[in-house]
C-alpha atoms as a PDB file:
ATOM      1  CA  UNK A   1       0.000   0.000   0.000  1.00  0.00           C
ATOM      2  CA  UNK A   2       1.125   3.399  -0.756  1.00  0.00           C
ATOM      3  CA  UNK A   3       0.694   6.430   0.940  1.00  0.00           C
ATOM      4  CA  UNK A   4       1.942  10.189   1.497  1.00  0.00           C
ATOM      5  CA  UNK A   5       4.303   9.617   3.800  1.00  0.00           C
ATOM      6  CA  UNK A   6       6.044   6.492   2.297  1.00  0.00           C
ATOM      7  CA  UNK A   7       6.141   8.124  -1.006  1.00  0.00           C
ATOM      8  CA  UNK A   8       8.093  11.527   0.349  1.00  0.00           C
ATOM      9  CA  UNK A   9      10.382   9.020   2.359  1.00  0.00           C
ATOM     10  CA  UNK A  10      11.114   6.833  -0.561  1.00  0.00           C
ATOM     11  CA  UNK A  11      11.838  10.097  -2.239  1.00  0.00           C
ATOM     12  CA  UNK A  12      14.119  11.304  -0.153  1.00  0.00           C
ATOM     13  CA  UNK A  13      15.970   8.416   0.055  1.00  0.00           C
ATOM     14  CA  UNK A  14      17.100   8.614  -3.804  1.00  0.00           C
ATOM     15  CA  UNK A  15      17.361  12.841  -3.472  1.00  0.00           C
ATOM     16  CA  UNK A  16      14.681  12.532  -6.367  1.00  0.00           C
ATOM     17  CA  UNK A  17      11.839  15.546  -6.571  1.00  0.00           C
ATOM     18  CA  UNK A  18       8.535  15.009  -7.534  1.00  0.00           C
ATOM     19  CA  UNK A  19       9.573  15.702 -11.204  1.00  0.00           C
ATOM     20  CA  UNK A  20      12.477  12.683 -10.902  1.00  0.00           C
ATOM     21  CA  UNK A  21       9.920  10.511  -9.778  1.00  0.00           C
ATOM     22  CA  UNK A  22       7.571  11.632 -12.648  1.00  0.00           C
ATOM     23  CA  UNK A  23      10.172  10.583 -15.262  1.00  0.00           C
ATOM     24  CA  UNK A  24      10.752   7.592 -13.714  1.00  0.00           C
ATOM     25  CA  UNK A  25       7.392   6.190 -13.458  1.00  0.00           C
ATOM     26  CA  UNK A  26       5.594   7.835 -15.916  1.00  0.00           C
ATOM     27  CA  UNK A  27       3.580   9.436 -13.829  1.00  0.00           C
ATOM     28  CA  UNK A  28       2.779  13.505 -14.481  1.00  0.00           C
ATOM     29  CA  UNK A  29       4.459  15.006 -11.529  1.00  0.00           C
ATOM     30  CA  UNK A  30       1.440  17.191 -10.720  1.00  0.00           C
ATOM     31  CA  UNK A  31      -0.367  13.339  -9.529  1.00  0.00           C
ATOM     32  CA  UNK A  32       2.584  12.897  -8.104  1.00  0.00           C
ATOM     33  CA  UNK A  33       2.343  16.337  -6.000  1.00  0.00           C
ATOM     34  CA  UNK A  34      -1.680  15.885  -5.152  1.00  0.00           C
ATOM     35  CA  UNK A  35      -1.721  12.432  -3.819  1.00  0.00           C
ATOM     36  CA  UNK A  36       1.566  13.567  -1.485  1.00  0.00           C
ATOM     37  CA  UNK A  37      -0.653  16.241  -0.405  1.00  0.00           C
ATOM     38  CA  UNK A  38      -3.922  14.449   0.732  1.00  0.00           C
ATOM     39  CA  UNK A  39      -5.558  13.055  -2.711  1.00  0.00           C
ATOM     40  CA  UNK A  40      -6.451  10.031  -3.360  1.00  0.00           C
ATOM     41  CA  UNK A  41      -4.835   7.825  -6.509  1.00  0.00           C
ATOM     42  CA  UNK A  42      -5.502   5.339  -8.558  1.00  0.00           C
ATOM     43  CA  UNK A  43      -4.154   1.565  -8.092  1.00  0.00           C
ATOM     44  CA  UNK A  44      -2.592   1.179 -11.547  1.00  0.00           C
ATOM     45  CA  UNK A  45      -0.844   4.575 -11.201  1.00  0.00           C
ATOM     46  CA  UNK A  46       0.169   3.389  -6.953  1.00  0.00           C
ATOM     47  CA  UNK A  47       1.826   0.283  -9.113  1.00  0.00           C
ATOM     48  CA  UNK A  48       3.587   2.384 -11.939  1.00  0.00           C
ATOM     49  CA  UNK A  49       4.973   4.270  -8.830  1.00  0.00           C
ATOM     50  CA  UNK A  50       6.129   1.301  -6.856  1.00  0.00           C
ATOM     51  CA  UNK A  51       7.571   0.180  -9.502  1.00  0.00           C
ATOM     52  CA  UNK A  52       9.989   2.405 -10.305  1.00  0.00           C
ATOM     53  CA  UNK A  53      11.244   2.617  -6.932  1.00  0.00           C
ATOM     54  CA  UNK A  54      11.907  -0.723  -7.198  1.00  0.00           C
ATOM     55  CA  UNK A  55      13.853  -0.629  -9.895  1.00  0.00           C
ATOM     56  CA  UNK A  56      16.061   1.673  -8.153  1.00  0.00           C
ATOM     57  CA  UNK A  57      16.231  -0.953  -5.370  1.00  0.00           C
ATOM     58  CA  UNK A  58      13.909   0.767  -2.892  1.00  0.00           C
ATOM     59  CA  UNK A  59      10.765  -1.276  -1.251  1.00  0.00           C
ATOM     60  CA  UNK A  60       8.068   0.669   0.119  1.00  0.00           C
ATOM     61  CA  UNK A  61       6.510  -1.125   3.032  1.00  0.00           C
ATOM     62  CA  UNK A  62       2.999  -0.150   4.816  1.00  0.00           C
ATOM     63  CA  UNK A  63       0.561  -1.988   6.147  1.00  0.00           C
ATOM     64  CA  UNK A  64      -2.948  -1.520   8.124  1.00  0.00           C
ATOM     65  CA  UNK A  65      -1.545  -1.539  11.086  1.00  0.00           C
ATOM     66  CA  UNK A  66       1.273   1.171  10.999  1.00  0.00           C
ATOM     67  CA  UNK A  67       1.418   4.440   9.865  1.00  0.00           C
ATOM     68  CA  UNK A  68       3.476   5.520   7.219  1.00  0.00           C
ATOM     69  CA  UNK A  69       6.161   3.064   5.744  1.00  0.00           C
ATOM     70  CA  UNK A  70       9.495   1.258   6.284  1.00  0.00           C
ATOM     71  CA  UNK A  71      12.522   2.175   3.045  1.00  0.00           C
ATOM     72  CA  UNK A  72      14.759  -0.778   2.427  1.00  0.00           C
ATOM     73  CA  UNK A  73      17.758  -0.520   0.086  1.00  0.00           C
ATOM     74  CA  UNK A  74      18.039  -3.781  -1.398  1.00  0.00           C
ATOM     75  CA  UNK A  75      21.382  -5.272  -1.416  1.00  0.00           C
ATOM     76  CA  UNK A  76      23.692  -5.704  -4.583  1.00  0.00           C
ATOM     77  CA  UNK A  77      23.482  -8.886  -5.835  1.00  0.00           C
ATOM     78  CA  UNK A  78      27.359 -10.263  -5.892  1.00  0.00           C
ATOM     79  CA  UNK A  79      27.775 -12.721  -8.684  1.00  0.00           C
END
């Protein structure tokens, strides 16, 4: 699940701005900028989201129990 507060941290995390994060996902930044501040968004665009944070190795965690969300940096896989 995705929410405000994960999506800032996640942010954060990889120094990306709302416009960064656009590119990334293919998301327009200005969906981007009204779910961080209180709207509501759609699943598919949650997943495009999610998405590419995970391709930059970072896992957004939340769950119905906690507010907000845990930022893991996935290791580098050593071949």
């Amino acid at each position: 699940m995705l929410t405000p507060e994960g999506l800032r941290a996640a942010r954060g995390l990889l120094n990306w701005g709302v416009r960064d994060l656009a590119a990334a996902s293919g998301v327009a930044w200005t969906t981007i900028s009204q779910f961080e501040n209180g709207r509501g968004i759609r699943k598919a665009t949650a997943d495009k989201i999610l998405a590419a944070f995970d391709r930059q190795g970072v896992e957004i965690v939340a769950t119905e129990e906690k507010t907000g969300a845990t930022i893991q940096m996935k290791r580098a896989q050593n071949d």
